[in-house]
N, C-alpha and C. Protein backbone atom coordinates (compact mmCIF):
# COMPACT_ATOMS: atom_id res chain seq x y z
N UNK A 1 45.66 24.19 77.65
CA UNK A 1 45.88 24.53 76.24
C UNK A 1 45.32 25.92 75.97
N UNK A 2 46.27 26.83 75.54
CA UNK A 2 45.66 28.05 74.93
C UNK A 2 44.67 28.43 73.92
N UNK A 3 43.90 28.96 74.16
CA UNK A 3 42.68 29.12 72.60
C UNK A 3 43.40 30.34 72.17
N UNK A 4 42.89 30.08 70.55
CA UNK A 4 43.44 31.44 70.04
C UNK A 4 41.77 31.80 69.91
N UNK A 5 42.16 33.33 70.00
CA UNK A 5 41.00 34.55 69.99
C UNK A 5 40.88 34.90 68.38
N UNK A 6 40.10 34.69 67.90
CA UNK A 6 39.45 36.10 66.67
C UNK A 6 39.26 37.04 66.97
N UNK A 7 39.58 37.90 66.26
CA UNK A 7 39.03 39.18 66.67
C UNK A 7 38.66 40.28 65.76
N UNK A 8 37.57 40.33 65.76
CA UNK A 8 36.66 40.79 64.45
C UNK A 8 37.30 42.17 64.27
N UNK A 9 37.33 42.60 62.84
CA UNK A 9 37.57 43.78 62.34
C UNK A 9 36.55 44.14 62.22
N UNK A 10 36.17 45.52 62.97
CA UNK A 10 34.60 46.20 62.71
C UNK A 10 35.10 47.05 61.57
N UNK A 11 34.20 47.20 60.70
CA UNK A 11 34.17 48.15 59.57
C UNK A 11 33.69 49.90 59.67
N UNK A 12 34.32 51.10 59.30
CA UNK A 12 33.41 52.18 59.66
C UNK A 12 32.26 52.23 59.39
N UNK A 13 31.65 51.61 58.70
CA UNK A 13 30.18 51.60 58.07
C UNK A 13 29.54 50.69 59.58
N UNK A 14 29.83 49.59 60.24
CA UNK A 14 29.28 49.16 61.09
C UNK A 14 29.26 49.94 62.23
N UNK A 15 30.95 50.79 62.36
CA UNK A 15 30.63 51.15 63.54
C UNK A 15 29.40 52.57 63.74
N UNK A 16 29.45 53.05 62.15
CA UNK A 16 28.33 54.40 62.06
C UNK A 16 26.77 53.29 62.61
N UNK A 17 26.70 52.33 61.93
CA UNK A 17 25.27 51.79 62.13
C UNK A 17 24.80 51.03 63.45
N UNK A 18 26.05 51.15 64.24
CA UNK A 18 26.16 50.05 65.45
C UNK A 18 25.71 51.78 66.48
N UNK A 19 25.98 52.85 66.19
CA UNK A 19 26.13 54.27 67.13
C UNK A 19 24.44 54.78 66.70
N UNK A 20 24.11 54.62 65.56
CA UNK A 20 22.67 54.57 65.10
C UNK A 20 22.00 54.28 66.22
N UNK A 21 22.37 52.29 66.22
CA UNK A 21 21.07 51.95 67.03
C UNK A 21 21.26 51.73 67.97
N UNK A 22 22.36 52.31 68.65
CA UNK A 22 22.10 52.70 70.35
C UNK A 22 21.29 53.28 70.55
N UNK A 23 21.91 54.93 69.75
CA UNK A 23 21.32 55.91 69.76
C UNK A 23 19.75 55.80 69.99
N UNK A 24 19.15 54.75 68.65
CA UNK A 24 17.81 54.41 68.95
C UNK A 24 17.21 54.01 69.66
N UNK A 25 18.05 53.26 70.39
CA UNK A 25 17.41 52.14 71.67
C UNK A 25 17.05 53.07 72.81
N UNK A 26 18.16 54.23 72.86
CA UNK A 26 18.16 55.05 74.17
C UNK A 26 16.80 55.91 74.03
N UNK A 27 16.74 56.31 72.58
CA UNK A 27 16.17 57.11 72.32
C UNK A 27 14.76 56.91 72.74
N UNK A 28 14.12 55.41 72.49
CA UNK A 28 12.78 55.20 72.53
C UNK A 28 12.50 55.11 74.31
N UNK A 29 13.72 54.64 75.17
CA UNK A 29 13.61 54.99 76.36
C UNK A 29 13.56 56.04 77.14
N UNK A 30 14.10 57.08 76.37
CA UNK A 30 14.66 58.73 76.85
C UNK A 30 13.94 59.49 76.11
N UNK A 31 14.01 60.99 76.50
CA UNK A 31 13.77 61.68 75.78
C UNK A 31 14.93 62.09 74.80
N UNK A 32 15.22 62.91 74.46
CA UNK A 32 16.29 62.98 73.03
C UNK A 32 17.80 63.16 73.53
N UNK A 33 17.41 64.42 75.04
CA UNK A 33 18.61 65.11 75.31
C UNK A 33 19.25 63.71 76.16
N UNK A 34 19.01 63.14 76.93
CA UNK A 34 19.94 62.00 77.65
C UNK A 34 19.81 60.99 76.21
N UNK A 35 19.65 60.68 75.72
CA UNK A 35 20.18 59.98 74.33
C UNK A 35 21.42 60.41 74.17
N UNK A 36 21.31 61.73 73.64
CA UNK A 36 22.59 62.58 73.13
C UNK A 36 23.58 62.42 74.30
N UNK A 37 23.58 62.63 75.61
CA UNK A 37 24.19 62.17 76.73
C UNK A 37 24.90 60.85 76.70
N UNK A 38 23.93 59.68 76.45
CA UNK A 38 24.53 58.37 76.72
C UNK A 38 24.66 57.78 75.16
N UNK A 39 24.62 58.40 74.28
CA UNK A 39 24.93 57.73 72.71
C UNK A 39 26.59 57.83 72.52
N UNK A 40 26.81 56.98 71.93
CA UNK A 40 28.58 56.69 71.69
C UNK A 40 28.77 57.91 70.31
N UNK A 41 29.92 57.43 70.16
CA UNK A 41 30.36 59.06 69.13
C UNK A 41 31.62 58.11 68.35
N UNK A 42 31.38 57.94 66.85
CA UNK A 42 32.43 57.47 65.63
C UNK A 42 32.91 59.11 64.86
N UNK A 43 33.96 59.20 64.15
CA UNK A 43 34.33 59.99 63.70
C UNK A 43 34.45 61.45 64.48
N UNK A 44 34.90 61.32 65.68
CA UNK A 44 34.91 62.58 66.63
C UNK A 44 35.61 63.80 65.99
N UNK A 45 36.50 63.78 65.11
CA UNK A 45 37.26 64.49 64.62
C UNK A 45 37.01 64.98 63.08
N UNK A 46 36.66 66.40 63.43
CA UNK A 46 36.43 66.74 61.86
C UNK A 46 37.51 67.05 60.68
N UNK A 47 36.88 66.70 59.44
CA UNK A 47 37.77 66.11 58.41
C UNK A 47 36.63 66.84 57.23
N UNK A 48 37.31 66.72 56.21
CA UNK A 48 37.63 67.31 54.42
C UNK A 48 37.16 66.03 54.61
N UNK A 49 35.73 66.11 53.25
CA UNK A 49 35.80 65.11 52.55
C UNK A 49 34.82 64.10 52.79
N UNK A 50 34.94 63.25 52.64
CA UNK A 50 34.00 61.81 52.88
C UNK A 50 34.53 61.40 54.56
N UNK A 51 33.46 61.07 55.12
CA UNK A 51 33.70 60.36 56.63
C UNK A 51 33.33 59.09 56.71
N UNK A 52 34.30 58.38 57.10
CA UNK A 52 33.91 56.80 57.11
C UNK A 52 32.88 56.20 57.77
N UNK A 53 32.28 55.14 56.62
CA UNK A 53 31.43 54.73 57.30
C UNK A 53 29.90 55.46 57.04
N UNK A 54 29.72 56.93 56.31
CA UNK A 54 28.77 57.12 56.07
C UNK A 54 28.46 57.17 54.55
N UNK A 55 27.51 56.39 53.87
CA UNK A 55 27.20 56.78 52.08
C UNK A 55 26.21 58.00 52.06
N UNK A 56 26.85 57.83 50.72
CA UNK A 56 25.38 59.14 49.68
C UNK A 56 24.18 58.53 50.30
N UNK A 57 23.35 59.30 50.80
CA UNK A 57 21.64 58.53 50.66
C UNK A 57 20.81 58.29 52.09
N UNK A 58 22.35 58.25 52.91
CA UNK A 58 21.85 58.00 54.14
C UNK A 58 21.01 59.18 54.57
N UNK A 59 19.90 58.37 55.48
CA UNK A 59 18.47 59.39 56.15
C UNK A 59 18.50 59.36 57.83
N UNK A 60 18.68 60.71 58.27
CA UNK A 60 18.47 60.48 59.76
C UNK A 60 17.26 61.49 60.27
N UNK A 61 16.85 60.60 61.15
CA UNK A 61 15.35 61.60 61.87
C UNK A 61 16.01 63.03 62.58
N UNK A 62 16.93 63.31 63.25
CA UNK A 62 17.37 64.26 64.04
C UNK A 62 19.16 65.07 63.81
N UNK A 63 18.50 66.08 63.70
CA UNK A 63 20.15 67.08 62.93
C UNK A 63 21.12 66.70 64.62
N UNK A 64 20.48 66.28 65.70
CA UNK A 64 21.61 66.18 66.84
C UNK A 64 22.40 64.54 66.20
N UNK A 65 21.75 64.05 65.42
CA UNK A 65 22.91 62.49 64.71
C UNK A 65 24.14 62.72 64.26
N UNK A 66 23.81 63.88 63.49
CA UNK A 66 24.69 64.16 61.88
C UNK A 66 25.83 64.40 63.21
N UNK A 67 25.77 65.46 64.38
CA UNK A 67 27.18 65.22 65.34
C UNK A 67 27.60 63.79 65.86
N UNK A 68 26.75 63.14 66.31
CA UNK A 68 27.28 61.70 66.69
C UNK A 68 28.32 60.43 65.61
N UNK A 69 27.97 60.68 64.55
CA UNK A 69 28.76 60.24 63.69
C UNK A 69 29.75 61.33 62.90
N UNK A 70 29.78 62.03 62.87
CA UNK A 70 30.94 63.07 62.45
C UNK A 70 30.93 63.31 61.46
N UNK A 71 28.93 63.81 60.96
CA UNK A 71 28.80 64.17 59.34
C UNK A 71 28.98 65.50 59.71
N UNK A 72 28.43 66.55 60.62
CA UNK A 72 28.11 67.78 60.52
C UNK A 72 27.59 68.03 62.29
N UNK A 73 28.95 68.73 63.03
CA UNK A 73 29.01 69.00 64.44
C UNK A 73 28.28 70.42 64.67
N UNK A 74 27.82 71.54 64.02
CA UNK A 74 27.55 72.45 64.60
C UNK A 74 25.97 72.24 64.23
N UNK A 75 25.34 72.21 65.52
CA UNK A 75 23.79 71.73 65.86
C UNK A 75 23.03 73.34 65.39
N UNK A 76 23.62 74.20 65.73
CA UNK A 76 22.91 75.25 65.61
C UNK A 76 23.06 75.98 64.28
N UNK A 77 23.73 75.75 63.73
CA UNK A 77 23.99 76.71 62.76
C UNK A 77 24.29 75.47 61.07
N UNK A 78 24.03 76.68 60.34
CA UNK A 78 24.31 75.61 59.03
C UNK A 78 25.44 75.26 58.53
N UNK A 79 26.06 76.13 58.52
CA UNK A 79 27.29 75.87 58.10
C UNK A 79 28.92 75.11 59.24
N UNK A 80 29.41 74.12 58.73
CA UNK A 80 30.32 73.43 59.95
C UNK A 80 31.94 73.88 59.15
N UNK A 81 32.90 74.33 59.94
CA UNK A 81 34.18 74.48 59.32
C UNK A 81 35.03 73.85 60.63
N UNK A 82 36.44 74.10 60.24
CA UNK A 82 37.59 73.32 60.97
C UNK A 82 38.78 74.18 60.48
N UNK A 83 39.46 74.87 60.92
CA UNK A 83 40.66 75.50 60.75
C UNK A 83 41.71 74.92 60.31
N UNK A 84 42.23 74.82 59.25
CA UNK A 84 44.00 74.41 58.92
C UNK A 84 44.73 75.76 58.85
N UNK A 85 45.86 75.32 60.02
CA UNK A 85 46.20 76.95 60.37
C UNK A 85 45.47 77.69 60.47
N UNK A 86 45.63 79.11 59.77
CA UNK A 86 44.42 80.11 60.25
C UNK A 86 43.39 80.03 58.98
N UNK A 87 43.48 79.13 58.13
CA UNK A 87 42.93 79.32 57.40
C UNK A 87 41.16 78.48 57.65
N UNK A 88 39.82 78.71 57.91
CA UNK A 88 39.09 78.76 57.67
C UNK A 88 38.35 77.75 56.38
N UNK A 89 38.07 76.56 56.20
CA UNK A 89 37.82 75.71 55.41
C UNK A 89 36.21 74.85 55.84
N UNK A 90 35.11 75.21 54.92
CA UNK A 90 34.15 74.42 55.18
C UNK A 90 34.16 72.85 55.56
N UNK A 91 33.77 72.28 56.18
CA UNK A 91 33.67 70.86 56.66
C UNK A 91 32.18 70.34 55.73
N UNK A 92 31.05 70.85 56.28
CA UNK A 92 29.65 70.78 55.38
C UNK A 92 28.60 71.51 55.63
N UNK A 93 27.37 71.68 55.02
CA UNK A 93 26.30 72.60 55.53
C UNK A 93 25.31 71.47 55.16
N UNK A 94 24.16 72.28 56.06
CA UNK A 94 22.66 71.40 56.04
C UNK A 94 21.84 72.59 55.51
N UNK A 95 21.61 72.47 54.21
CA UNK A 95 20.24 72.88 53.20
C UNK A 95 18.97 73.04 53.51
N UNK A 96 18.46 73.48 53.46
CA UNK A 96 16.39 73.24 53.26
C UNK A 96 15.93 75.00 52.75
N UNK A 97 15.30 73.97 51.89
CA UNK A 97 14.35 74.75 51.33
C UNK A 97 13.51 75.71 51.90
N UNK A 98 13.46 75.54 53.30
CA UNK A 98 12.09 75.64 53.81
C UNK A 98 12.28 76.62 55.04
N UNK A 99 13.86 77.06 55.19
CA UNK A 99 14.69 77.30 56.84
C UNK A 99 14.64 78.88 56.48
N UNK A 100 13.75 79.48 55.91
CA UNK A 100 13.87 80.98 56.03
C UNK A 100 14.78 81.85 54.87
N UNK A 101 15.53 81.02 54.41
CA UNK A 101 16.91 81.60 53.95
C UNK A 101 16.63 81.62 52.09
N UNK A 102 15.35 81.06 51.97
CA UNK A 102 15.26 80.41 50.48
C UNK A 102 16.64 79.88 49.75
N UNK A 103 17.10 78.89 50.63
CA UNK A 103 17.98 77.96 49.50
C UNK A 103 17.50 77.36 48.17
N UNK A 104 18.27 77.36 47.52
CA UNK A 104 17.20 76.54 46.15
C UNK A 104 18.34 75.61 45.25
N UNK A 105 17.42 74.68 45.04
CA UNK A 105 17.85 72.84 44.82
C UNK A 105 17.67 73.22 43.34
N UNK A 106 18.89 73.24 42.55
CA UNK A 106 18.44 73.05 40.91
C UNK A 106 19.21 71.99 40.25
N UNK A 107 18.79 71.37 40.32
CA UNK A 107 19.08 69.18 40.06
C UNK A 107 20.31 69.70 41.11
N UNK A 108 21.91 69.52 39.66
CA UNK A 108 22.95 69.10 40.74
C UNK A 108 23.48 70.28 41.33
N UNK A 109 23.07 71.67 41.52
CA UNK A 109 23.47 72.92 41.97
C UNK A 109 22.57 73.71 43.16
N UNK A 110 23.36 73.62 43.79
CA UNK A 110 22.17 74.26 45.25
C UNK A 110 22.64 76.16 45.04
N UNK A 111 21.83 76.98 45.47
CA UNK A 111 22.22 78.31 45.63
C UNK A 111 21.70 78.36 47.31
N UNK A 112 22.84 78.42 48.22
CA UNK A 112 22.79 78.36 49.50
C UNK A 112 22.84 79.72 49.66
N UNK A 113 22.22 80.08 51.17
CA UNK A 113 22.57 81.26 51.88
C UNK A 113 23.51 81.35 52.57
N UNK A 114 24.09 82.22 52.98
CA UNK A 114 25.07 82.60 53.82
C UNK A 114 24.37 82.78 55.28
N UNK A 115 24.85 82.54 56.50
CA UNK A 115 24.12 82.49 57.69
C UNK A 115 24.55 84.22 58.54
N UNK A 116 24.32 84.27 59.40
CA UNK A 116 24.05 85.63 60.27
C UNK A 116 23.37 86.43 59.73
N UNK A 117 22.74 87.71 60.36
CA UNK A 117 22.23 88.82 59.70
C UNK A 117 20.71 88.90 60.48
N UNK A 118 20.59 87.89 61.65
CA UNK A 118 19.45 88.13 62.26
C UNK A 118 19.70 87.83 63.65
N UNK A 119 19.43 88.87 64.17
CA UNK A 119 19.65 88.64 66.32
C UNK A 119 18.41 88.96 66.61
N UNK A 120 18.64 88.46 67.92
CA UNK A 120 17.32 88.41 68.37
C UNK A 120 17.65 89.16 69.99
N UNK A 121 16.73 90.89 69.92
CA UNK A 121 16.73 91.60 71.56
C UNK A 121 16.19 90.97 72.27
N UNK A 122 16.11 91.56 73.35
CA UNK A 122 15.05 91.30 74.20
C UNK A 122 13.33 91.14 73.62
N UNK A 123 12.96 91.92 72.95
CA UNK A 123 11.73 91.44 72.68
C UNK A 123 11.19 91.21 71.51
N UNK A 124 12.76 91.74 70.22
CA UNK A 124 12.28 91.72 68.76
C UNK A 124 13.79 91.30 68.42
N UNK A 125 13.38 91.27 67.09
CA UNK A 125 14.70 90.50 66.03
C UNK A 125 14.95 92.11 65.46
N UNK A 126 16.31 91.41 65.56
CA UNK A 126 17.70 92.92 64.91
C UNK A 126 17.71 92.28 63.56
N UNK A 127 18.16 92.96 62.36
CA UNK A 127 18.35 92.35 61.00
C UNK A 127 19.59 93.13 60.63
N UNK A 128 20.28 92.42 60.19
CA UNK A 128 21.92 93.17 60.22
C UNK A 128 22.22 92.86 59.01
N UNK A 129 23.16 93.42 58.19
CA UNK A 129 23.66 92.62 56.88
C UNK A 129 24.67 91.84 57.09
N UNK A 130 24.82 90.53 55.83
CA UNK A 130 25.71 89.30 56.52
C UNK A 130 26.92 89.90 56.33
N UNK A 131 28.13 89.24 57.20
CA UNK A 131 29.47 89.37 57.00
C UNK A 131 30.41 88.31 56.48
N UNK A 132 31.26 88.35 55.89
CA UNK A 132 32.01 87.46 55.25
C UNK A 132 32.96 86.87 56.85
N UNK A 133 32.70 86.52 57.56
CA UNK A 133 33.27 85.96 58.20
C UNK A 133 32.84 84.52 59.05
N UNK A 134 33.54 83.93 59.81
CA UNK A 134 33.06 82.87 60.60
C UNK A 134 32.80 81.40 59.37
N UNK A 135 31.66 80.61 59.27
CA UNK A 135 30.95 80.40 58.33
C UNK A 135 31.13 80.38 56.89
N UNK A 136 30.69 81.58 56.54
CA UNK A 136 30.97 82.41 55.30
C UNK A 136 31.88 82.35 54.99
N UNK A 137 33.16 83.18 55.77
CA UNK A 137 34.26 82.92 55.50
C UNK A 137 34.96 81.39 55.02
N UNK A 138 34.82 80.51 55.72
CA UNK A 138 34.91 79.23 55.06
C UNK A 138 34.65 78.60 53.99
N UNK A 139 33.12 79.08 53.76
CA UNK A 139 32.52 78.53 52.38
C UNK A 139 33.49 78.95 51.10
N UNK A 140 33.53 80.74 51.20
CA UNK A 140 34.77 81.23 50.26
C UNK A 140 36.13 81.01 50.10
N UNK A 141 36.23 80.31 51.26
CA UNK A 141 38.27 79.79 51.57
C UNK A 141 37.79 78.32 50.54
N UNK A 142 36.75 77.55 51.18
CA UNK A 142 36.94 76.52 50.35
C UNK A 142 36.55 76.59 48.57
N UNK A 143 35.87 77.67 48.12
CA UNK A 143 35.74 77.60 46.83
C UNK A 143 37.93 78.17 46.34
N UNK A 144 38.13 79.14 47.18
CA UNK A 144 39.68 79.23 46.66
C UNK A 144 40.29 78.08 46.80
N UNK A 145 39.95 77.48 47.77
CA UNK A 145 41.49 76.39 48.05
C UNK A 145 40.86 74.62 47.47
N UNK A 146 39.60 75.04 46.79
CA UNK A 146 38.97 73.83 45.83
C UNK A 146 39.11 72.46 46.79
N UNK A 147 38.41 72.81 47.90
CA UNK A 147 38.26 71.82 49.05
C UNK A 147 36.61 71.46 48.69
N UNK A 148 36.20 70.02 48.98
CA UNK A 148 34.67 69.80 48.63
C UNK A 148 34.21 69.94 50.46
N UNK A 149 33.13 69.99 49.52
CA UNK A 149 31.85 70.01 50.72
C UNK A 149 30.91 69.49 51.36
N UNK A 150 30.33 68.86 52.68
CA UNK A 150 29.53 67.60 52.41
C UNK A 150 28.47 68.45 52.36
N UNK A 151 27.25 68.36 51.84
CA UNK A 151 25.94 68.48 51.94
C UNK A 151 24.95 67.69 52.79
N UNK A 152 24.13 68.39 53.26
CA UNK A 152 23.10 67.54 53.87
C UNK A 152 22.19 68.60 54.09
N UNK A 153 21.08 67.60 53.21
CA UNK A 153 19.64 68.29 52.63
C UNK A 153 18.59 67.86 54.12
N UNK A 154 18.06 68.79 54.25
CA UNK A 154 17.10 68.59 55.55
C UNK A 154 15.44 69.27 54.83
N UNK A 155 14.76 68.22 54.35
CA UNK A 155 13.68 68.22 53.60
C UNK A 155 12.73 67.26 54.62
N UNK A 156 11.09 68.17 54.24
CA UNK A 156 10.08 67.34 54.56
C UNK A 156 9.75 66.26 53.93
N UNK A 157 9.15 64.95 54.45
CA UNK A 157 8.66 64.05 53.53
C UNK A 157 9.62 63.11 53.09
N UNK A 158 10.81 63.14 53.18
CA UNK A 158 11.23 62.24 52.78
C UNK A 158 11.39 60.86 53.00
N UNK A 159 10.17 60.45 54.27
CA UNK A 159 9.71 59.74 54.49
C UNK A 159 7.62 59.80 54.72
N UNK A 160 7.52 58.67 54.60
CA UNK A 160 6.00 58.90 54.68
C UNK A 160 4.67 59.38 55.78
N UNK A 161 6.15 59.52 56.75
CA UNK A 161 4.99 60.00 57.97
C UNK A 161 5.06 61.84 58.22
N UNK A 162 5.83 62.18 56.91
CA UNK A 162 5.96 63.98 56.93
C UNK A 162 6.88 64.50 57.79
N UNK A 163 7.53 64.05 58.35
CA UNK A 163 8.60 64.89 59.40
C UNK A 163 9.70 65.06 58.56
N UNK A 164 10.31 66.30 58.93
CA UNK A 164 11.50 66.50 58.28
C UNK A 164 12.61 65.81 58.74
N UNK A 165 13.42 65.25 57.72
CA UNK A 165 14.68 64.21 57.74
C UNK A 165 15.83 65.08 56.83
N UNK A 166 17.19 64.00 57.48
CA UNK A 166 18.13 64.74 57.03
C UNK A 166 18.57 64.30 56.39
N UNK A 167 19.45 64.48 55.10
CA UNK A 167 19.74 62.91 53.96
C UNK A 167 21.09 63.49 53.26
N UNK A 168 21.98 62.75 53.39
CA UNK A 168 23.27 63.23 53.17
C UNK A 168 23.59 62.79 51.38
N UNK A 169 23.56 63.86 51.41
CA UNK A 169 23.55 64.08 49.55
C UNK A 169 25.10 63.91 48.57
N UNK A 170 26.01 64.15 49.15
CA UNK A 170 27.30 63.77 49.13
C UNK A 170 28.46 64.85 49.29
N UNK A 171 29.49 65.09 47.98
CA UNK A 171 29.96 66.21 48.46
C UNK A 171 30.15 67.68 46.79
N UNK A 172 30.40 68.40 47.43
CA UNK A 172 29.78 69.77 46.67
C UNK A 172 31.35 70.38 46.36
N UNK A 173 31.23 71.04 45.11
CA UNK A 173 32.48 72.05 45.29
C UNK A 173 31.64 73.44 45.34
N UNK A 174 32.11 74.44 45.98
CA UNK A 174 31.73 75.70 46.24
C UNK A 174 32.46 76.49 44.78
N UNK A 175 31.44 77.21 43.64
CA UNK A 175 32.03 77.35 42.33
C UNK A 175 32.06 79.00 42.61
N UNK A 176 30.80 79.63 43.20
CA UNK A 176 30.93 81.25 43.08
C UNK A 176 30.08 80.97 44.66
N UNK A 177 30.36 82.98 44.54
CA UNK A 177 29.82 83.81 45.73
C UNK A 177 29.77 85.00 45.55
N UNK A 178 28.34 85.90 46.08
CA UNK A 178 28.16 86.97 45.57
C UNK A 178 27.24 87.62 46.57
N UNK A 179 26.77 88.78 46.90
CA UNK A 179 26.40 89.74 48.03
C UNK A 179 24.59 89.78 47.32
N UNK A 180 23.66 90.54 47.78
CA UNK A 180 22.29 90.10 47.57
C UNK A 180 21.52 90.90 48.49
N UNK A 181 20.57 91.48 48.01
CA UNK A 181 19.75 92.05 48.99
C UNK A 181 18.43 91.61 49.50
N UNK A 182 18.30 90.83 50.85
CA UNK A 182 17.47 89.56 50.78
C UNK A 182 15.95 90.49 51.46
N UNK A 183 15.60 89.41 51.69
CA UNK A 183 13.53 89.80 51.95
C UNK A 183 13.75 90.83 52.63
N UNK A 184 14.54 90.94 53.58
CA UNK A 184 14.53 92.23 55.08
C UNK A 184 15.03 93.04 54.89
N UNK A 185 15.82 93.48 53.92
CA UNK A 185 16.16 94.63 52.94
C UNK A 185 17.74 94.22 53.44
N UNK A 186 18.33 93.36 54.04
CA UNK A 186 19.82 93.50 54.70
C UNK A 186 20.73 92.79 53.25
N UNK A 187 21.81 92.72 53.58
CA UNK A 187 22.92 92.11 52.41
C UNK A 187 22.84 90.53 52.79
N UNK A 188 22.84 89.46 52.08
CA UNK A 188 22.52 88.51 52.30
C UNK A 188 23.88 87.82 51.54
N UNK A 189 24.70 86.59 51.49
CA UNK A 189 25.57 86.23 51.03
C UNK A 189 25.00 85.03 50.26
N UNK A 190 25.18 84.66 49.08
CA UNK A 190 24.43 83.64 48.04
C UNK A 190 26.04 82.53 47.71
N UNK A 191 25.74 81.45 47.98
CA UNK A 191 26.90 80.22 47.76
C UNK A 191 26.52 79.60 46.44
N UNK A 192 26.97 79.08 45.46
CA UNK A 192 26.36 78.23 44.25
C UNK A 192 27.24 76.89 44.58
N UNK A 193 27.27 76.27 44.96
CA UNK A 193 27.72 74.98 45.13
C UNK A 193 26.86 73.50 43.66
N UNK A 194 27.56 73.04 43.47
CA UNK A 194 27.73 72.05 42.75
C UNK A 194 28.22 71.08 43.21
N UNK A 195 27.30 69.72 42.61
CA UNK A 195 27.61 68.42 42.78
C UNK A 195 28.66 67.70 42.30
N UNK A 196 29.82 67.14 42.96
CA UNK A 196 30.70 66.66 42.25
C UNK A 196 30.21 65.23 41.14
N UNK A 197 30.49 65.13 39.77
CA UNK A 197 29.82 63.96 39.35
C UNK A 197 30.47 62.60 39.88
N UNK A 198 29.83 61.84 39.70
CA UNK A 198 30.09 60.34 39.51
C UNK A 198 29.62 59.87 41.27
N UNK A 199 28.84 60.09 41.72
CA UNK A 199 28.07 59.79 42.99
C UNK A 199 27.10 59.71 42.68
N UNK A 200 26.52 58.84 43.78
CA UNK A 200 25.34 58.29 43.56
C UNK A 200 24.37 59.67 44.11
N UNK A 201 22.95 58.96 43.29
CA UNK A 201 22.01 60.25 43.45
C UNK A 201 21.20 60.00 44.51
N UNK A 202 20.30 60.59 45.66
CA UNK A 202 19.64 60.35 46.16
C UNK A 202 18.45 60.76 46.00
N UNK A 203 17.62 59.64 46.10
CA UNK A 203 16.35 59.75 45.33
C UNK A 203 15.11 60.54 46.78
């Protein structure tokens, strides 16, 4: 006699929390980089918008996560984009207060920096003024083409043992952009992004 099979529908929200705690399991066995090696990967493909499976609020210990689930793939840099055609469109950026750039948190309006404008020679740092391109360029394609933005705030403390965590705040429209002459005397690029309403807040 044949059995019939069930066969569970996993939800994106499970499969983000099921890639979590691999991730974790490996993690407490490994050091970080073979984690990142042997951790599974949901949402491989970057996307506009909300990514399944992750809410407003969520907190992760390490900016190498936000790639494993497909909040925010570029590890090094703040700002993440994805090309439609040639056009240049933000995906999301990771914030802090604290990363050199003086971003600043005013309730629902962040004033972000624009990234480049510092290399590093052989034995000292070059300071260049920023360019509207790469990055940048994106942030400004998406305030024209009124594409949102995910955010993700990378603040100390937001847990009680003081390490900085990353906490996905939701998504942003990019409203203005404007040129700036920052601490190092170079041109600096300033983003004003805004919170779209009716999302939840993270406390």
């Amino acid at each position: 006699m044949q059995q019939n099979r069930i066969n569970k529908v996993i939800s994106p929200r499970e499969k983000v929390l099921e890639v979590l705690h691999r991730y974790q399991l490996v993690f407490n066995e490994l050091d970080r980089e073979k984690a990142e090696r042997q951790g599974e990967q949901v949402n491989s493909q970057k996307m506009i918008g909300p990514v399944p499976g992750i809410e407003v609020g969520d907190e992760f210990e390490y900016k190498s996560v936000l790639s494993l689930i497909g909040l925010h793939f570029d590890l090094m840099g703040g700002i993440d984009y994805m090309c439609r055609g040639n056009l240049k469109l933000a995906t999301s950026i990771v914030s802090s207060e604290d990363n050199g750039y003086n971003d600043r948190f005013e309730s629902d309006v962040i004033i972000y920096s624009g990234e480049g404008g510092y290399m590093m020679s052989k034995d000292h740092e070059v300071v260049k003024d920023q360019q509207l391109v790469n990055g940048n360029e994106a942030l400004a394609n998406s305030m024209k083409e009124k594409t949102p933005v995910r955010v993700i705030r990378g603040e100390k403390g937001l847990k009680k043992s003081g390490k900085k965590m990353y906490a996905y705040d939701g998504l942003y429209w990019v409203k203005d952009y404007w040129k700036e002459i920052g601490a190092q005397g170079n041109i600096v690029f300033k983003f004003k992004l805004c919170r779209i309403p009716g999302q939840p807040h993270v406390h």
